[in-house]
Protein backbone atom coordinates (compact mmCIF):
# COMPACT_ATOMS: atom_id res chain seq x y z
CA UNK A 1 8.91 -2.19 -8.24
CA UNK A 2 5.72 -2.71 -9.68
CA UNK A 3 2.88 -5.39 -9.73
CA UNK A 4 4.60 -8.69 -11.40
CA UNK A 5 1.18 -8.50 -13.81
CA UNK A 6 1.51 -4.97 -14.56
CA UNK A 7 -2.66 -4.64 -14.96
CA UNK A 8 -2.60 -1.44 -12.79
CA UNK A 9 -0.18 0.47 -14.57
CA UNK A 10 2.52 0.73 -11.70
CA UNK A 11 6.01 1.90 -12.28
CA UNK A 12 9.16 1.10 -10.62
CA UNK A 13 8.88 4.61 -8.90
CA UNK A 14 5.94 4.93 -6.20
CA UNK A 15 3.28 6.96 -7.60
CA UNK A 16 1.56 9.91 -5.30
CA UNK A 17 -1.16 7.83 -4.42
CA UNK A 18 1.23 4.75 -3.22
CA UNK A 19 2.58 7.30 -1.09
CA UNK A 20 -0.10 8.92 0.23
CA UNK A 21 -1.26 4.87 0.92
CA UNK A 22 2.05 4.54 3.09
CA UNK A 23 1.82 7.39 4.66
CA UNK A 24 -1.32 6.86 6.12
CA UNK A 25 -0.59 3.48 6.50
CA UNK A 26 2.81 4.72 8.66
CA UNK A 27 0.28 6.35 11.56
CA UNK A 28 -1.32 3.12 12.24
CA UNK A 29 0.09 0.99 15.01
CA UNK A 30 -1.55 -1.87 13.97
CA UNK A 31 -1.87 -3.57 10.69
CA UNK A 32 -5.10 -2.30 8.83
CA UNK A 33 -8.22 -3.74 6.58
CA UNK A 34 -8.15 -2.24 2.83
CA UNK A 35 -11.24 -0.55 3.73
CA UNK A 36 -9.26 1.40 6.86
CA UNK A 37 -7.11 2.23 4.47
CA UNK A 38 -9.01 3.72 1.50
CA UNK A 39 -11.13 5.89 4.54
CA UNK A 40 -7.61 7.51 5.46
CA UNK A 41 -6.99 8.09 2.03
CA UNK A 42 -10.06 9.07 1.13
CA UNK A 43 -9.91 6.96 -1.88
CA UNK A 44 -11.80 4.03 -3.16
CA UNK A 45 -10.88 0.62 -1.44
CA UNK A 46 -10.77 -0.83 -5.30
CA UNK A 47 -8.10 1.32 -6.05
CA UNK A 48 -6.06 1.19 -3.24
CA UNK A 49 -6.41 -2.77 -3.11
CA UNK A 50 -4.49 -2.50 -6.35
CA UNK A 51 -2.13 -0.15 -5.20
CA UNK A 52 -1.74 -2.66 -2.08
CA UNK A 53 -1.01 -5.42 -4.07
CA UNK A 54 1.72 -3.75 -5.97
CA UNK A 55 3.32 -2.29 -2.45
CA UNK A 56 3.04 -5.96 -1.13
CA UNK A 57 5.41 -7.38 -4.43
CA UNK A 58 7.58 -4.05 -3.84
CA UNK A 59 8.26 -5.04 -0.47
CA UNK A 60 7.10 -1.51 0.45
CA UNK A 61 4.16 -3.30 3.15
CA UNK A 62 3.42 -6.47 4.04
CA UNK A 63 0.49 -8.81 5.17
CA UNK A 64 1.09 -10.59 8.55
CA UNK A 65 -2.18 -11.68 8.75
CA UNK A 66 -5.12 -12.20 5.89
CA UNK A 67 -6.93 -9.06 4.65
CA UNK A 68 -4.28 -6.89 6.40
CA UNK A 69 -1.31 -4.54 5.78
CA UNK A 70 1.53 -3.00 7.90
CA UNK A 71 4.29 -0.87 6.55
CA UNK A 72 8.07 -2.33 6.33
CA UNK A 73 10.84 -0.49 6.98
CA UNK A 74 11.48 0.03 3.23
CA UNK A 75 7.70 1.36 3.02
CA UNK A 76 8.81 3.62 5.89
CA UNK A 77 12.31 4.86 4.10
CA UNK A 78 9.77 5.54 0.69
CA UNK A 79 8.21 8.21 2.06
């Protein structure tokens, strides 16, 4: 699933950088800052911010605490 505003362009299917967002996000064993996560991606934390957001509505991660992200089982099964 995709953003519910569709303003990033996200598809129902995860896109390469999604995954490459949830798999770095799977070798963390705590739930990480948008910045962590753009370093281990080695993208830019704008983009991956949007790419969070559309995870987060996907049920792909979630946020258990403000600012950060852990992957969910589904995120886990994704990639």
């Amino acid at each position: 699933m995709g953003c519910a505003t569709k303003k990033c362009g996200c598809k129902s299917e995860l896109s390469a950088e999604q995954k490459k967002i949830l798999t770095a996000m799977a070798g963390q064993s705590e739930p990480c800052a948008c910045k962590e996560i753009a370093a281990a991606c080695g993208m830019e934390s704008k983009a991956v911010s949007c790419k969070l957001t559309a995870l987060k509505n996907s049920g792909h991660i979630e946020s258990p605490a403000r600012c950060k992200y852990a992957i969910t089982a589904a995120g886990r099964a994704a990639i």
